[in-house]
Protein backbone atom coordinates (compact mmCIF):
# COMPACT_ATOMS: atom_id res chain seq x y z
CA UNK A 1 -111.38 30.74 -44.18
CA UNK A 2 -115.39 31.46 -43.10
CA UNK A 3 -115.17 34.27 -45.08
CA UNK A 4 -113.69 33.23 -47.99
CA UNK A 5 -116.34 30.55 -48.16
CA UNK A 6 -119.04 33.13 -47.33
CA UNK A 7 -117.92 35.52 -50.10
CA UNK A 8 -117.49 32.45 -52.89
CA UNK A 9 -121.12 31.72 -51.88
CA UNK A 10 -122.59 34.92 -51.74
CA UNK A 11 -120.72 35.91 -55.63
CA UNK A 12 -122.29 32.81 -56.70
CA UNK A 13 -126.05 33.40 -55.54
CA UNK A 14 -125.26 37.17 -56.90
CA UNK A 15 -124.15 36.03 -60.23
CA UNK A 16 -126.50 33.07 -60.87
CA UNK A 17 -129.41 36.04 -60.04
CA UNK A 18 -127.98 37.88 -62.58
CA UNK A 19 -127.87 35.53 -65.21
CA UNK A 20 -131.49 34.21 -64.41
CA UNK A 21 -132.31 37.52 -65.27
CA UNK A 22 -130.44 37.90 -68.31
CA UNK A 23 -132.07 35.31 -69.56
CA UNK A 24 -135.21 36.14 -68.78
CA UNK A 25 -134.71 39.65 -70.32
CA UNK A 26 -133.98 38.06 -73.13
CA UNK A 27 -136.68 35.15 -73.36
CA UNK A 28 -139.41 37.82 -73.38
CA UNK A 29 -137.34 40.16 -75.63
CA UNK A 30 -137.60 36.89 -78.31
CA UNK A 31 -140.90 36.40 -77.28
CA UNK A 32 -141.97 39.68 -78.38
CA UNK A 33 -140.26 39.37 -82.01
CA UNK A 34 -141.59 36.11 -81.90
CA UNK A 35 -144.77 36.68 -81.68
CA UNK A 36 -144.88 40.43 -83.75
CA UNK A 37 -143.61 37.49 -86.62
CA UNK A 38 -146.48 35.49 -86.19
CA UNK A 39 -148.87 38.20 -86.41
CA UNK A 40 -147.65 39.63 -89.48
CA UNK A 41 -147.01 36.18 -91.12
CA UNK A 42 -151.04 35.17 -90.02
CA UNK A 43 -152.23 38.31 -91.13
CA UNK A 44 -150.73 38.13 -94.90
CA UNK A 45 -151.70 34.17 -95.22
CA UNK A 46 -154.81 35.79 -94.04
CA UNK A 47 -154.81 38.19 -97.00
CA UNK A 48 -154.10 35.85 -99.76
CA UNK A 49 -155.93 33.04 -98.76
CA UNK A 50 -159.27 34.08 -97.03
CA UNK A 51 -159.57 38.02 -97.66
CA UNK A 52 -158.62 38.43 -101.61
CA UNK A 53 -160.12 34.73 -102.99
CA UNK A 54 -163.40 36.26 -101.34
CA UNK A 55 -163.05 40.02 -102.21
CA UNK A 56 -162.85 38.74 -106.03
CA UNK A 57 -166.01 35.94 -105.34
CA UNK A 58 -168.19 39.65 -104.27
CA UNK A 59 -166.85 41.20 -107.39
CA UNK A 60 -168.19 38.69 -109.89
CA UNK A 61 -171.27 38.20 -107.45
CA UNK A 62 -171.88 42.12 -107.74
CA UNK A 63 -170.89 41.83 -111.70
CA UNK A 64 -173.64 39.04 -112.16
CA UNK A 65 -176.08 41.51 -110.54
CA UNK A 66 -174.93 44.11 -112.75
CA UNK A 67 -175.47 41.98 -115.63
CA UNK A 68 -178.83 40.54 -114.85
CA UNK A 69 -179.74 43.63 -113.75
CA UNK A 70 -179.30 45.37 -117.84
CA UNK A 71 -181.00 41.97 -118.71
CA UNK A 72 -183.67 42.64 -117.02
CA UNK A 73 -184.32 46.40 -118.08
């Protein structure tokens, strides 16, 4: 009867292990995608809201230059 007690103890602590890891595999596994997500989704709010609006500001800046530049001669 020790045994069989022993045993049913020791398959638990074996399979609870396992699963901890399982899940732990696959926490960091959806942490990764997670986070590649996040990078590509900051990077093109990034683009259109910061990088382009000022990209086409420096065009009509360099423009005006160009502009005032014939003006002048």
């Amino acid at each position: 009867m020790a045994v069989l007690v022993v045993c049913t103890l020791g398959m638990g602590a074996l399979t609870a292990s396992a699963c901890r890891n399982l899940v732990a595999l696959q926490s960091a596994k959806h942490g990764d995608r997670m986070e590649e997500h996040m990078r590509e989704r900051i990077t093109e709010v990034a683009e259109s809201k910061v990088l382009a609006p000022v990209a086409d500001e420096l065009k009509l800046c360099a423009e005006f230059r160009d502009h005032v530049d014939a003006l002048k001669g």
